[in-house]
C-alpha atoms as a PDB file:
ATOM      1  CA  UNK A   1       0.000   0.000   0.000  1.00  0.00           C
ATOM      2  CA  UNK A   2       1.771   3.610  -1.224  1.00  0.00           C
ATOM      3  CA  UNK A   3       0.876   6.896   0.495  1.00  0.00           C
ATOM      4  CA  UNK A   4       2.755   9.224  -1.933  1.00  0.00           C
ATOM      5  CA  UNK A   5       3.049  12.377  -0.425  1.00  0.00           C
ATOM      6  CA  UNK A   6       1.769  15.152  -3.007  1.00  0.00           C
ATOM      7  CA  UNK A   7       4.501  17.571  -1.596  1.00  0.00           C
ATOM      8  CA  UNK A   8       7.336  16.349  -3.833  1.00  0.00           C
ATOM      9  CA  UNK A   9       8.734  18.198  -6.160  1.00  0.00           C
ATOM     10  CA  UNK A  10       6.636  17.745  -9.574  1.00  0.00           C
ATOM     11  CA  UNK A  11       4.450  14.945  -8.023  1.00  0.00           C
ATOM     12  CA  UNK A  12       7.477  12.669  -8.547  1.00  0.00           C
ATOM     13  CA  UNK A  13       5.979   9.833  -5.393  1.00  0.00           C
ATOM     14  CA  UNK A  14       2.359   9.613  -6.940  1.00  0.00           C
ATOM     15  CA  UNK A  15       3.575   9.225 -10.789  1.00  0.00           C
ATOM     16  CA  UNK A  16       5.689   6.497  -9.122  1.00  0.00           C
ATOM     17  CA  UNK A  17       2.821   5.046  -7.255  1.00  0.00           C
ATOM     18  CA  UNK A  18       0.624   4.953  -9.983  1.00  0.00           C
ATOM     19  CA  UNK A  19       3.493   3.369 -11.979  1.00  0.00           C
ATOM     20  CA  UNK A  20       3.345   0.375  -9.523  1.00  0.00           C
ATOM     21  CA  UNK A  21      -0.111   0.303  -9.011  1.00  0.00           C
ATOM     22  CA  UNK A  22      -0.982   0.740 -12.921  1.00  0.00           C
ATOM     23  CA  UNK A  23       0.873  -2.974 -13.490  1.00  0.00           C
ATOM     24  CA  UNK A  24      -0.902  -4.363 -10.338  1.00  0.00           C
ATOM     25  CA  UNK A  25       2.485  -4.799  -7.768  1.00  0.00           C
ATOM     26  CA  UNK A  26       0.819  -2.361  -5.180  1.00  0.00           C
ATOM     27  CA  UNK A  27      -2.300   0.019  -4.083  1.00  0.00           C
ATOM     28  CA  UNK A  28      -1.952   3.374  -3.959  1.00  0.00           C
ATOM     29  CA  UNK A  29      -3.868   5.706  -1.785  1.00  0.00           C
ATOM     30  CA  UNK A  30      -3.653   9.693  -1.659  1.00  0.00           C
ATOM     31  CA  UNK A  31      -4.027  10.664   1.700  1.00  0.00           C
ATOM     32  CA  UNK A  32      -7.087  12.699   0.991  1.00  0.00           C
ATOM     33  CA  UNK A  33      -8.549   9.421   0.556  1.00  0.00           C
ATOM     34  CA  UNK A  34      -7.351   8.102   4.012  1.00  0.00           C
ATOM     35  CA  UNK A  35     -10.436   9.711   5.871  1.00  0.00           C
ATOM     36  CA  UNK A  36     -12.933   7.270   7.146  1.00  0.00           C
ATOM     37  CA  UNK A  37     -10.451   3.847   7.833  1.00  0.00           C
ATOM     38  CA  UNK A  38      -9.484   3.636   4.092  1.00  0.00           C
ATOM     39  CA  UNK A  39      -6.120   2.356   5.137  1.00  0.00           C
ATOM     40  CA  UNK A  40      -7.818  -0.165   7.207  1.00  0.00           C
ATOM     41  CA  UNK A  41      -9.928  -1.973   4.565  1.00  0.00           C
ATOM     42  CA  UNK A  42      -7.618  -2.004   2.425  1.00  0.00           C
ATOM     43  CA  UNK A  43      -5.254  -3.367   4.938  1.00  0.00           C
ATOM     44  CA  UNK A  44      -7.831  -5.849   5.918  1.00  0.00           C
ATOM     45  CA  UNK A  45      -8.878  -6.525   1.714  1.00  0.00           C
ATOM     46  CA  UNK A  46      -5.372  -7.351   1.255  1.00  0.00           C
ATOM     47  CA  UNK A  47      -4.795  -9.497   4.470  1.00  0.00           C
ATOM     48  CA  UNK A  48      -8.015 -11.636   3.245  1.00  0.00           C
ATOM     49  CA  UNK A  49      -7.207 -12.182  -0.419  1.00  0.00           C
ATOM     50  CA  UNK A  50      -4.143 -14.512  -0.770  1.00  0.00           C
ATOM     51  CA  UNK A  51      -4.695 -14.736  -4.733  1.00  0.00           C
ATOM     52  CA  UNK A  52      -4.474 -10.780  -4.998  1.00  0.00           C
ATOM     53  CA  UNK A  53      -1.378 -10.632  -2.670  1.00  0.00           C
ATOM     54  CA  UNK A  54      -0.342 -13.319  -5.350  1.00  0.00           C
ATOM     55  CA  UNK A  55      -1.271 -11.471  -8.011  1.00  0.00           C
ATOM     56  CA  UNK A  56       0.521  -7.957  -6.668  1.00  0.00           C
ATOM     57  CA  UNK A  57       3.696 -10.374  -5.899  1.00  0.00           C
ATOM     58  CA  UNK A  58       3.753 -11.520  -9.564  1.00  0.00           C
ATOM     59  CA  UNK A  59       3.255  -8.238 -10.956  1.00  0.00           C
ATOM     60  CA  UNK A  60       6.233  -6.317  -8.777  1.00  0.00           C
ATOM     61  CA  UNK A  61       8.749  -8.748  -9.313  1.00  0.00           C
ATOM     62  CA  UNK A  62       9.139  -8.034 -13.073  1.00  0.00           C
ATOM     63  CA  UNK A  63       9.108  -4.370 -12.344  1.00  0.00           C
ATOM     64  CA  UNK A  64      13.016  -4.397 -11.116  1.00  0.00           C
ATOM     65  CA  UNK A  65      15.814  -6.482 -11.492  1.00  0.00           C
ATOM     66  CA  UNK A  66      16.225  -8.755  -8.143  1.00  0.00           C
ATOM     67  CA  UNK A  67      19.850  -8.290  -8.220  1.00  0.00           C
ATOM     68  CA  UNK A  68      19.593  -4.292  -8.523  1.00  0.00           C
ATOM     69  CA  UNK A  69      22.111  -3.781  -5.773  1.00  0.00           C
ATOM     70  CA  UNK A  70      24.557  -5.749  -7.555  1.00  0.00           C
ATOM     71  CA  UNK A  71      23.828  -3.487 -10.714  1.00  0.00           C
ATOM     72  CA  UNK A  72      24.031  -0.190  -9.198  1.00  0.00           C
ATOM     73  CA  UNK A  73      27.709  -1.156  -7.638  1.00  0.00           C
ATOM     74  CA  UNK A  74      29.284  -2.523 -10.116  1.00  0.00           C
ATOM     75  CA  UNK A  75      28.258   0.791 -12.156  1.00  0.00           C
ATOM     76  CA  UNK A  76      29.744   3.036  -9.126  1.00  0.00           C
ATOM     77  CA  UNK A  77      33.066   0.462  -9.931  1.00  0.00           C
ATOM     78  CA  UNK A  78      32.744   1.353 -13.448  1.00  0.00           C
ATOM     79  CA  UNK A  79      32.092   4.966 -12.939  1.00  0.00           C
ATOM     80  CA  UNK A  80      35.394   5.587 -10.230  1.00  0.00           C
ATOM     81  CA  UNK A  81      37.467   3.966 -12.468  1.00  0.00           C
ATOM     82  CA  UNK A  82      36.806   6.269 -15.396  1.00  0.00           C
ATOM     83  CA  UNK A  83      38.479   8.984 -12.429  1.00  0.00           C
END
């Protein structure tokens, strides 16, 4: 579940939610929609529904490489020794 604040500069956490949420890996929620419990239903929605927690797992794990810490070193490596 993503909260983006709407106090970034240029929206930059909501076009990321909606990124994520758009191919299914998360819910989003703007917080002017977190009156009345929203955060709790959808809390307890997702706690309930293994096939959609499925689903959202399926749908994230394509979204970034698994080994993306690897990745990002071995370009800071690459990147020092070009110093």
């Amino acid at each position: 579940i993503l909260i983006p604040s709407p106090n970034v500069t240029d929206d930059q956490q909501t076009k990321n939610a909606k990124a994520l949420a758009d191919i299914g890996g998360a819910c989003m929620i703007r917080e002017p929609e977190l009156k009345n419990g929203r955060i709790c239903t959808e809390v307890a929605s997702l706690l309930g529904d293994e096939e959609r927690r499925q689903k959202m797992e399926k749908a994230i794990s394509g979204f970034a490489p698994l080994d993306s810490n690897k990745l990002i070193f071995d370009e800071l490596i690459r990147l020092s020794n070009k110093k």
